[in-house]
PDB file of N, CA and C in Angstrom:
ATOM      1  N   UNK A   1       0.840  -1.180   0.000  1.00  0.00           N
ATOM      2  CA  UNK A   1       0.000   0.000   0.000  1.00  0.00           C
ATOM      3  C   UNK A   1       0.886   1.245   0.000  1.00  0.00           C
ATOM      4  N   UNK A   2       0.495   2.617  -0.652  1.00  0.00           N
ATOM      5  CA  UNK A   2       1.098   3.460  -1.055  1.00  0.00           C
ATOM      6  C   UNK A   2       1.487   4.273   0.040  1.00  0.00           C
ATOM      7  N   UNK A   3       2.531   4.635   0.659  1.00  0.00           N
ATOM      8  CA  UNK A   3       2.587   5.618   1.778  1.00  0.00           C
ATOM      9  C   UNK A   3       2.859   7.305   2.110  1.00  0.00           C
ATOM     10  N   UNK A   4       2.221   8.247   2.300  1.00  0.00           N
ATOM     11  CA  UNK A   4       2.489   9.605   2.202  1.00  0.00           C
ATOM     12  C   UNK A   4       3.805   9.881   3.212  1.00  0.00           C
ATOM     13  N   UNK A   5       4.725  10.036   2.738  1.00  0.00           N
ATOM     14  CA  UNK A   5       5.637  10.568   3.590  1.00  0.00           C
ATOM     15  C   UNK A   5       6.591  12.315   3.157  1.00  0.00           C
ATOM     16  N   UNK A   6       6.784  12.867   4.503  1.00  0.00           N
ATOM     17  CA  UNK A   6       6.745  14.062   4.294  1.00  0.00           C
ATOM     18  C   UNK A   6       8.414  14.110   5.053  1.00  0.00           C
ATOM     19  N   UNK A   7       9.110  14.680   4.078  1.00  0.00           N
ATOM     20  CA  UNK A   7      10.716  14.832   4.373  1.00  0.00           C
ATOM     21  C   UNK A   7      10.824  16.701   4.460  1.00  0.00           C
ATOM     22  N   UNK A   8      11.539  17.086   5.559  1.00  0.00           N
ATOM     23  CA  UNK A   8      12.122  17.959   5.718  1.00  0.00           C
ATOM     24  C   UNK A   8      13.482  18.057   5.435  1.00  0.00           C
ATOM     25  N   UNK A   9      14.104  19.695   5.424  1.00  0.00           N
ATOM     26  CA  UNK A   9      15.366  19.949   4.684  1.00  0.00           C
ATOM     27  C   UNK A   9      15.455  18.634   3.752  1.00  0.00           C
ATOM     28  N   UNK A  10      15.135  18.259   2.855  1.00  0.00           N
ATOM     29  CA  UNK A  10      15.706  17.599   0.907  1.00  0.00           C
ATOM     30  C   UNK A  10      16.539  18.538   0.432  1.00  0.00           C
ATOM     31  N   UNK A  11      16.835  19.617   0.694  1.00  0.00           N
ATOM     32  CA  UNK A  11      17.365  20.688   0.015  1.00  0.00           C
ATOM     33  C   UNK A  11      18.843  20.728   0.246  1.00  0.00           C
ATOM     34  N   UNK A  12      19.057  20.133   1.508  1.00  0.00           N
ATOM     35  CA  UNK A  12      20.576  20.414   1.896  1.00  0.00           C
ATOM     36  C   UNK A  12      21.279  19.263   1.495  1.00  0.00           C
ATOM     37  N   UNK A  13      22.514  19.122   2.246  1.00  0.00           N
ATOM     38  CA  UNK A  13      23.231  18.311   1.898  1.00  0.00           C
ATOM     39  C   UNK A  13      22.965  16.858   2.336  1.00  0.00           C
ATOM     40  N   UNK A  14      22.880  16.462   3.217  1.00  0.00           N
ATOM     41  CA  UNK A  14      22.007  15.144   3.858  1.00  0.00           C
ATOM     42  C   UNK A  14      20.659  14.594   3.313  1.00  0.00           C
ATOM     43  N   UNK A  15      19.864  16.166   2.982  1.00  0.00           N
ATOM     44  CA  UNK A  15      18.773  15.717   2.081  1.00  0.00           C
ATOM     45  C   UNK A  15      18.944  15.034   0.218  1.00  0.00           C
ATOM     46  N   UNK A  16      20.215  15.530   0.333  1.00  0.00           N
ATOM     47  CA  UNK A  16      19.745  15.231  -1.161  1.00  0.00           C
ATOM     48  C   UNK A  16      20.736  13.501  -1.581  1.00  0.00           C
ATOM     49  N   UNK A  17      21.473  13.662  -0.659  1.00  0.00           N
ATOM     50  CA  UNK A  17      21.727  11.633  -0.585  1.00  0.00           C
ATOM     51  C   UNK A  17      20.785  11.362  -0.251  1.00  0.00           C
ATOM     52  N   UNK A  18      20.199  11.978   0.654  1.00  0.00           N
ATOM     53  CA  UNK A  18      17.966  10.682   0.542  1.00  0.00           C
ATOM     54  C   UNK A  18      17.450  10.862   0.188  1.00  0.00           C
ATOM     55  N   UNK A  19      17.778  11.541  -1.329  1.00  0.00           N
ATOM     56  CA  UNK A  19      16.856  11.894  -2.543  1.00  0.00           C
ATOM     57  C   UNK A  19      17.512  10.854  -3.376  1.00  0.00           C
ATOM     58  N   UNK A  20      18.432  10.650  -3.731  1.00  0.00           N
ATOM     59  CA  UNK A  20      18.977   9.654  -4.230  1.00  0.00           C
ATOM     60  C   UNK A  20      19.208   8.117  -4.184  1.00  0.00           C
ATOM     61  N   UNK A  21      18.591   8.130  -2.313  1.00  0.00           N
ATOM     62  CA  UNK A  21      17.987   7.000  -2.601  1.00  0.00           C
ATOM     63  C   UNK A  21      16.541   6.745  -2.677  1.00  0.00           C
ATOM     64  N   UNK A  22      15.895   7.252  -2.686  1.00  0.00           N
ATOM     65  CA  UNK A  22      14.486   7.495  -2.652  1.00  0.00           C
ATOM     66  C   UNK A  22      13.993   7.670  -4.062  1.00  0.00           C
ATOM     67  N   UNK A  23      15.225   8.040  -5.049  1.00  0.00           N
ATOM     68  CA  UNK A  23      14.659   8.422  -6.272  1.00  0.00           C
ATOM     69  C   UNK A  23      13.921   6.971  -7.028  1.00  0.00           C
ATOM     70  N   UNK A  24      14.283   5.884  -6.867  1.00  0.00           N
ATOM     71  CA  UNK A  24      13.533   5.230  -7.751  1.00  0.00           C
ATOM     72  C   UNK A  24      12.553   4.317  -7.546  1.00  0.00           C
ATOM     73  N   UNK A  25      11.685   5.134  -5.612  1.00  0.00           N
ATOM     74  CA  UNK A  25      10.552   5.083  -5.938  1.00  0.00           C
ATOM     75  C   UNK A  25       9.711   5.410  -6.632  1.00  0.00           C
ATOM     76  N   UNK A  26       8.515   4.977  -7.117  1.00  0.00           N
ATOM     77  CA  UNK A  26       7.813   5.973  -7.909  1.00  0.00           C
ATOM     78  C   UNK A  26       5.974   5.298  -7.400  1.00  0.00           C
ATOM     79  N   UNK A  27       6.150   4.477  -6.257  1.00  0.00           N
ATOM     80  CA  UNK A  27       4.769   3.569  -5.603  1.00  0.00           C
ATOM     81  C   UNK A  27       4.179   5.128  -4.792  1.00  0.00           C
ATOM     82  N   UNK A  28       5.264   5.352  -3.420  1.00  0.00           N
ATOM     83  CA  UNK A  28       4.756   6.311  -2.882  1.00  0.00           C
ATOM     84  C   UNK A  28       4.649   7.577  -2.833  1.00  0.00           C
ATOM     85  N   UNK A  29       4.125   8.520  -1.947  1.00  0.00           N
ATOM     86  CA  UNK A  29       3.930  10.290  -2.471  1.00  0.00           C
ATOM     87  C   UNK A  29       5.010  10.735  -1.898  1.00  0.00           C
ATOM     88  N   UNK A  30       5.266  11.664  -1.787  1.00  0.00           N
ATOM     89  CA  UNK A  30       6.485  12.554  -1.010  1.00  0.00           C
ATOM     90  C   UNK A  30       5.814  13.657  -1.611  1.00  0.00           C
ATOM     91  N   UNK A  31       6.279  14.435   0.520  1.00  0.00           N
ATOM     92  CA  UNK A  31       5.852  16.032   0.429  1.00  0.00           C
ATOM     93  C   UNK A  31       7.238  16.305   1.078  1.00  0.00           C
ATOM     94  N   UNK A  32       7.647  17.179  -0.090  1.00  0.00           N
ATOM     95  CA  UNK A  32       9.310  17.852   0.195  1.00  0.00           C
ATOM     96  C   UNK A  32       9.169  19.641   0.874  1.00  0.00           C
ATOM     97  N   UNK A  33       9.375  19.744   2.619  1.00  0.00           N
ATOM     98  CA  UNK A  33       9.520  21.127   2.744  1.00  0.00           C
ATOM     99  C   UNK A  33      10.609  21.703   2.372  1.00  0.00           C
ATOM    100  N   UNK A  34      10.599  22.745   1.372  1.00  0.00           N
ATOM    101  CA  UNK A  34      12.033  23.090   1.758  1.00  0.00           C
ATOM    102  C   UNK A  34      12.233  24.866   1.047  1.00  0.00           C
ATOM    103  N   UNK A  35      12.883  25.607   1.880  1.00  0.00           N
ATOM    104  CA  UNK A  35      12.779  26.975   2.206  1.00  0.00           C
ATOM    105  C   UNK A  35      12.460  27.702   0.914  1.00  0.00           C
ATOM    106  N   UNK A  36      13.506  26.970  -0.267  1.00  0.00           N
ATOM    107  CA  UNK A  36      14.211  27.383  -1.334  1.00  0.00           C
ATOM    108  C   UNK A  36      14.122  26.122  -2.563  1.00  0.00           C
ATOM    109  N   UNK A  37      13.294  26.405  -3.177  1.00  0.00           N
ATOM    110  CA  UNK A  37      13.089  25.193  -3.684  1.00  0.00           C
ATOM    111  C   UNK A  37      14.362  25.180  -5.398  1.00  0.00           C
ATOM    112  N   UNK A  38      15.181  26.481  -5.368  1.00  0.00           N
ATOM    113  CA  UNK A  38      15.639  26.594  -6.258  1.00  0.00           C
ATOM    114  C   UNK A  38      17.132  26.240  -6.186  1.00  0.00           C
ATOM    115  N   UNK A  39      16.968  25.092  -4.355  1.00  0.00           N
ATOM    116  CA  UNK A  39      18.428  24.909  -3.981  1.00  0.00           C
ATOM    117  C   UNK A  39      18.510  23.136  -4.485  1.00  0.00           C
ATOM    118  N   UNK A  40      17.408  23.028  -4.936  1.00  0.00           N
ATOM    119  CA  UNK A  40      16.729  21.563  -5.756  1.00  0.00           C
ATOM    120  C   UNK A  40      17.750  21.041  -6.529  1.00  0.00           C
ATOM    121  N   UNK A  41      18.619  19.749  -6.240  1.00  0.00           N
ATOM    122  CA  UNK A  41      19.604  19.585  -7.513  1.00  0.00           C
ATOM    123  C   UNK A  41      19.325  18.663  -8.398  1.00  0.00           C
ATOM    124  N   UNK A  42      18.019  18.314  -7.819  1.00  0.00           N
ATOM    125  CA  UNK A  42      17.809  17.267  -8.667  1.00  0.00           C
ATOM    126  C   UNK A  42      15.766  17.454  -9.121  1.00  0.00           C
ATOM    127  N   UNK A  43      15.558  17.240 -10.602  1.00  0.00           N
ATOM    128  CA  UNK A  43      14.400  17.183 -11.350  1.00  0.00           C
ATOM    129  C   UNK A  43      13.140  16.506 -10.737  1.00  0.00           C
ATOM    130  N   UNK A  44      12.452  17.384  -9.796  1.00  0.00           N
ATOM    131  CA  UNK A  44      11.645  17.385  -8.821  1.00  0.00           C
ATOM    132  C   UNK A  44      10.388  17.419  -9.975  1.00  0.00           C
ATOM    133  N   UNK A  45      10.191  18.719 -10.664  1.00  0.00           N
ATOM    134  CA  UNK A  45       8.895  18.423 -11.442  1.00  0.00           C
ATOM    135  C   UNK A  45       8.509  17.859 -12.459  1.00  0.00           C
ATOM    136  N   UNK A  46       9.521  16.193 -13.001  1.00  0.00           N
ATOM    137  CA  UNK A  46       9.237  15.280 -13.666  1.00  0.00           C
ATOM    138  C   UNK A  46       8.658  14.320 -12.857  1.00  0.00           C
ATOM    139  N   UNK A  47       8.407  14.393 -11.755  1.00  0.00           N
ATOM    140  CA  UNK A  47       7.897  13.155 -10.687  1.00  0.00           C
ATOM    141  C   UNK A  47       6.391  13.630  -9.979  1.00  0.00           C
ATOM    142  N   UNK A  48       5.954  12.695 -10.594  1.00  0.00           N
ATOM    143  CA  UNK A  48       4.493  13.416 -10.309  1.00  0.00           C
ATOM    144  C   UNK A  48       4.211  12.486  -9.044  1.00  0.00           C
ATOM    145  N   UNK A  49       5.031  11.985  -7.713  1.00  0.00           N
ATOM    146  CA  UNK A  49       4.720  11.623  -6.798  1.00  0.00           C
ATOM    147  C   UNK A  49       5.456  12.554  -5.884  1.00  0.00           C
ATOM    148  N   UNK A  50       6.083  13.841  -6.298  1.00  0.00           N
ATOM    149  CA  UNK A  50       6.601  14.658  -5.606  1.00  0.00           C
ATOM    150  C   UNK A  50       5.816  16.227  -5.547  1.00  0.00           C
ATOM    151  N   UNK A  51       5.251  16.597  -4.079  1.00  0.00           N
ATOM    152  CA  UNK A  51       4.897  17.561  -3.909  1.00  0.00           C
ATOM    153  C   UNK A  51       5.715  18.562  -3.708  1.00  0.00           C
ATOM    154  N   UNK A  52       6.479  19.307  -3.347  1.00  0.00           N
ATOM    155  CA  UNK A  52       7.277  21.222  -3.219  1.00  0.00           C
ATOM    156  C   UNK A  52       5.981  21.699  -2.106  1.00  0.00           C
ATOM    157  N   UNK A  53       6.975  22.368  -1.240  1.00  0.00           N
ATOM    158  CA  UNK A  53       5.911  22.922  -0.370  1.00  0.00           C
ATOM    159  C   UNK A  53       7.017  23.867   0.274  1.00  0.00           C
ATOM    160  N   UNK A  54       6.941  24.897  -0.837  1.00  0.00           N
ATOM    161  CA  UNK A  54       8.130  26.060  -0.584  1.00  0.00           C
ATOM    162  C   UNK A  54       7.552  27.161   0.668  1.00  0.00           C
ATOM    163  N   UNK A  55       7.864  26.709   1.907  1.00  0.00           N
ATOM    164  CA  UNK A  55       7.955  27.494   3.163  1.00  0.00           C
ATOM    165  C   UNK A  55       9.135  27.334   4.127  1.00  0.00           C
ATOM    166  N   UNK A  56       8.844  27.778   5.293  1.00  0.00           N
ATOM    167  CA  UNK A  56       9.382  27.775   6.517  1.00  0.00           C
ATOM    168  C   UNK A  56       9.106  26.777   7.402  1.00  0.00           C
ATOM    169  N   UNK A  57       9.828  25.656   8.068  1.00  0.00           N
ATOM    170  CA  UNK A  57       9.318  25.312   9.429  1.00  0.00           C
ATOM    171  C   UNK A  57       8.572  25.780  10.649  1.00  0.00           C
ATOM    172  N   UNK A  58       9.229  27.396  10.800  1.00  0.00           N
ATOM    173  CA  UNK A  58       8.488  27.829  11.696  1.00  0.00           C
ATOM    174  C   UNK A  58       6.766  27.953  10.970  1.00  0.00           C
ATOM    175  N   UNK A  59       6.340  27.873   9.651  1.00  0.00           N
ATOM    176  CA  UNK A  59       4.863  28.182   9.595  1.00  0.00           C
ATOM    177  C   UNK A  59       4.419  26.560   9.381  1.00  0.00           C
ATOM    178  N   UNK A  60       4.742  25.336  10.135  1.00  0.00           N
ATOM    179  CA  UNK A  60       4.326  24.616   9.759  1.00  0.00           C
ATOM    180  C   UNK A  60       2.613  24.107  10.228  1.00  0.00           C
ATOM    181  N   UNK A  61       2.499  25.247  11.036  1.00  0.00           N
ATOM    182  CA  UNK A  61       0.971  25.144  11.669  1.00  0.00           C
ATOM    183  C   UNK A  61       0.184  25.003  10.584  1.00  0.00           C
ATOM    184  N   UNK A  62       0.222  25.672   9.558  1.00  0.00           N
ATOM    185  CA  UNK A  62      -0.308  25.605   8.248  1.00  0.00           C
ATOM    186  C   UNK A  62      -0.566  24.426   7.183  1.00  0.00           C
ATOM    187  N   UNK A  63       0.007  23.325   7.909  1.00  0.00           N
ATOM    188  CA  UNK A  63       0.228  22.085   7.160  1.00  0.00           C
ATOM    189  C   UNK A  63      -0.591  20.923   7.643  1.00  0.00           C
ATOM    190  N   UNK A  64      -1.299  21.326   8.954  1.00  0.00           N
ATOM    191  CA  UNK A  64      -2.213  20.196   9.730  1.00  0.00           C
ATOM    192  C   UNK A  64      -2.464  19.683   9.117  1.00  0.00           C
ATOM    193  N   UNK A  65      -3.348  19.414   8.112  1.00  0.00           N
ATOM    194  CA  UNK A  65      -4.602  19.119   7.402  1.00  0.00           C
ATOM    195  C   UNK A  65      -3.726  17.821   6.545  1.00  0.00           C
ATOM    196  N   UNK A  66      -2.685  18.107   5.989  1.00  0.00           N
ATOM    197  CA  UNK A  66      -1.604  17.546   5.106  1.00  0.00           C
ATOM    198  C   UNK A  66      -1.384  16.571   6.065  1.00  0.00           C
ATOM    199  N   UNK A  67      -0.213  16.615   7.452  1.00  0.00           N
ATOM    200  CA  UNK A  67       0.217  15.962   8.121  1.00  0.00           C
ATOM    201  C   UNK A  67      -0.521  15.098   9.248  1.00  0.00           C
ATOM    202  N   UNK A  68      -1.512  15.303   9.293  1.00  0.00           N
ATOM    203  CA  UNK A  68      -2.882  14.720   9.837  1.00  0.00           C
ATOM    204  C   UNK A  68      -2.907  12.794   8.937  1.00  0.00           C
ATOM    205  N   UNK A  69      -2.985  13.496   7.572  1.00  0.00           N
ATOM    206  CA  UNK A  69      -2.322  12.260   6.662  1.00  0.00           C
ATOM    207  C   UNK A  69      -1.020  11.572   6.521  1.00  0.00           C
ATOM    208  N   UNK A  70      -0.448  11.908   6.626  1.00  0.00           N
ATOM    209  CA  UNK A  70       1.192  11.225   6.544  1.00  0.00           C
ATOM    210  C   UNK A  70       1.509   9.576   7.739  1.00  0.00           C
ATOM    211  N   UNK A  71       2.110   8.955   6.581  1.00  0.00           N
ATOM    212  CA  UNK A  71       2.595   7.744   7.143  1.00  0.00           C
ATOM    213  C   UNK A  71       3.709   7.403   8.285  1.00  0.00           C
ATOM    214  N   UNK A  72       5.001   8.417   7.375  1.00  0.00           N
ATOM    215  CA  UNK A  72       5.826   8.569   8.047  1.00  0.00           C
ATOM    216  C   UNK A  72       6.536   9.808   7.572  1.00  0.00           C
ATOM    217  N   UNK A  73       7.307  10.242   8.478  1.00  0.00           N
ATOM    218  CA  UNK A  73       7.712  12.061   8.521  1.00  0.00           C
ATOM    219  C   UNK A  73       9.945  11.338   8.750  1.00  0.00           C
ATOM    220  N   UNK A  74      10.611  12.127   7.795  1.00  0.00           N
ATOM    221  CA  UNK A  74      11.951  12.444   7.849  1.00  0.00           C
ATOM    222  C   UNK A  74      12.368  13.841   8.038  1.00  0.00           C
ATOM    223  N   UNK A  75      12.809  14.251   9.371  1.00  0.00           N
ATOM    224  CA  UNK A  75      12.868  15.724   9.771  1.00  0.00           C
ATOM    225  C   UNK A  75      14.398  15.394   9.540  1.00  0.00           C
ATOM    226  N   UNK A  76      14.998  16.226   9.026  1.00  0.00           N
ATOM    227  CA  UNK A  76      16.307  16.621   8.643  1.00  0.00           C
ATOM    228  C   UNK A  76      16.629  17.756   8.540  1.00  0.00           C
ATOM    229  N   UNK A  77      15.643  18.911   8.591  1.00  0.00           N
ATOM    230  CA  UNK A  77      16.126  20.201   8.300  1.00  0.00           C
ATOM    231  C   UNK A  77      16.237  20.736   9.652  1.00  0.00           C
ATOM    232  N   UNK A  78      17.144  21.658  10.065  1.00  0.00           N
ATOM    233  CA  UNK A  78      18.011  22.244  11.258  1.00  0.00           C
ATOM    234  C   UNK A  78      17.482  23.620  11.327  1.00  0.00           C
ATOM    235  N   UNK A  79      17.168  24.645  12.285  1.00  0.00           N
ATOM    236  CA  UNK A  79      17.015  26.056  12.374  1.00  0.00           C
ATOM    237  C   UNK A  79      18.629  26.416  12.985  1.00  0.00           C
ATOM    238  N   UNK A  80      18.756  26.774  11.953  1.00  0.00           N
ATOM    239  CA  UNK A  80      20.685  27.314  12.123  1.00  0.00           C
ATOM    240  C   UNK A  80      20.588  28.957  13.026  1.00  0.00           C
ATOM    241  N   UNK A  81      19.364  28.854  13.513  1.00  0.00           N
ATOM    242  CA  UNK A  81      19.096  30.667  14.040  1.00  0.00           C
ATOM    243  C   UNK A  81      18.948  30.380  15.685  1.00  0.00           C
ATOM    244  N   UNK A  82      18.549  29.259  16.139  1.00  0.00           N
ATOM    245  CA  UNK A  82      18.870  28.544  18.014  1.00  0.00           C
ATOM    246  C   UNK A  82      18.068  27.607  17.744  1.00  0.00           C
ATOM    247  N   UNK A  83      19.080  27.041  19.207  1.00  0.00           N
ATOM    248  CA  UNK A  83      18.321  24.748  19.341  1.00  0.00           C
ATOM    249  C   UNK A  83      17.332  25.620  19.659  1.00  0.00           C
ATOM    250  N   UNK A  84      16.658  26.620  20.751  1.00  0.00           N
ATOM    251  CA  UNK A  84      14.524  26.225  21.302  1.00  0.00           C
ATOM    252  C   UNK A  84      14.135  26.549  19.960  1.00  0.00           C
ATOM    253  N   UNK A  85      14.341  27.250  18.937  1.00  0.00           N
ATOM    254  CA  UNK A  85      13.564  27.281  17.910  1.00  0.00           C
ATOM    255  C   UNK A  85      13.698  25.975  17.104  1.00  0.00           C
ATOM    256  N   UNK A  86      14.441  25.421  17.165  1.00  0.00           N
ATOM    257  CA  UNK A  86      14.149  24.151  16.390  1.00  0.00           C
ATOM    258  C   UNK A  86      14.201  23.378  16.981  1.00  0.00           C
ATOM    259  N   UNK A  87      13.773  23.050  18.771  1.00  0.00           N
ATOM    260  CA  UNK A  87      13.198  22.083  19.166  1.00  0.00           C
ATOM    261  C   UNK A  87      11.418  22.676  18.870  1.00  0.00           C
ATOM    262  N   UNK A  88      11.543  24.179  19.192  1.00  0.00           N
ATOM    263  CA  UNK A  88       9.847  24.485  19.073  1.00  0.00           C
ATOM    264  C   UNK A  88       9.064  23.568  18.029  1.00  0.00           C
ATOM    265  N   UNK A  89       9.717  23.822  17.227  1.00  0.00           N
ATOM    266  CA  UNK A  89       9.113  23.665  15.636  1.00  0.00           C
ATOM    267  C   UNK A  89       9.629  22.352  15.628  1.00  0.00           C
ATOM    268  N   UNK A  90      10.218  21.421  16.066  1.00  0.00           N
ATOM    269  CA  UNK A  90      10.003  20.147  15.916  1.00  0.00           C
ATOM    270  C   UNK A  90       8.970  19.638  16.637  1.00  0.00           C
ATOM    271  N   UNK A  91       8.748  19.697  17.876  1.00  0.00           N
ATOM    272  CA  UNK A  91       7.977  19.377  18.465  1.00  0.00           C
ATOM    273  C   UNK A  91       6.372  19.516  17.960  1.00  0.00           C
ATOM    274  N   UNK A  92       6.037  21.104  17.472  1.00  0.00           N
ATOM    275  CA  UNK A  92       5.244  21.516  16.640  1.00  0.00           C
ATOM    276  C   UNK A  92       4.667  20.486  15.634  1.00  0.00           C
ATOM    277  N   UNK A  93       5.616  20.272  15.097  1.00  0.00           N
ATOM    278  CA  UNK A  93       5.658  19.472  13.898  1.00  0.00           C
ATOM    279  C   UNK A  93       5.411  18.093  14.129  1.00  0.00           C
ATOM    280  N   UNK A  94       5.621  17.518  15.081  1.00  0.00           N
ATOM    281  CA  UNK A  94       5.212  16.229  15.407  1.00  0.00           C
ATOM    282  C   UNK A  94       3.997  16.150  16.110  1.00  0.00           C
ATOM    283  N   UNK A  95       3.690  17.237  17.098  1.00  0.00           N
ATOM    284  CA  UNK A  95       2.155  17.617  17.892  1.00  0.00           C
ATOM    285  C   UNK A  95       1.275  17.003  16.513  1.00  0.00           C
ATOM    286  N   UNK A  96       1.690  17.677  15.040  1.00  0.00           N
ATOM    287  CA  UNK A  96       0.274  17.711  13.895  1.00  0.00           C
ATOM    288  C   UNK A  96       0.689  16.152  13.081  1.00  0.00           C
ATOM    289  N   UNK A  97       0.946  15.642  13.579  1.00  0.00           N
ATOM    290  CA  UNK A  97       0.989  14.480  13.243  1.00  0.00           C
ATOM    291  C   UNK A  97       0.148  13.352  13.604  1.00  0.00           C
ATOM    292  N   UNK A  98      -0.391  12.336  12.610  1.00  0.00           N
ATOM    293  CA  UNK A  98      -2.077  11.815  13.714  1.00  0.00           C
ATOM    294  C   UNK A  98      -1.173  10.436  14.247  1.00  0.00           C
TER     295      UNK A  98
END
């Protein structure tokens, strides 16, 4: 069965070796956050099981509805600005998770 999974930071450097291995799924969805979607090195809108969801972590309140659905979640992206803000927003981020 097909699984929604939602990866944070894909964009950086860690993300994009688990884009590479991930690339030749093509069963399940992927929802990719990532700040800058133009830091993308690899051909995101030939894969029509790949969503872009060009924001911020800190607005991930905005994503309930999305992550309410998700199978499984890969948080990899870091707030390089302090750890409570990116424990906030992790925590956040897992609170909207069902």
């Amino acid at each position: 069965m097909p699984k929604n999974i939602f990866i944070t930071g894909i964009s950086g450097c860690v993300g994009h070796y688990l884009f590479d291995y991930i690339a030749t799924d093509h069963e399940n969805s992927y929802y990719f956050l990532v700040r800058n979607a133009k830091k993308l090195l690899f051909d995101y809108k030939s894969r029509k099981n790949i969503q872009i969801i060009e924001d911020d972590l800190r607005n991930i309140s905005k994503y309930g509805d999305l992550l309410n659905n998700i199978n499984c979640l890969i948080h990899i992206a870091p707030d390089w600005g302090s750890i409570d803000g990116n424990l906030d927003y992790t925590i956040k981020l897992f609170d909207l998770l069902d």
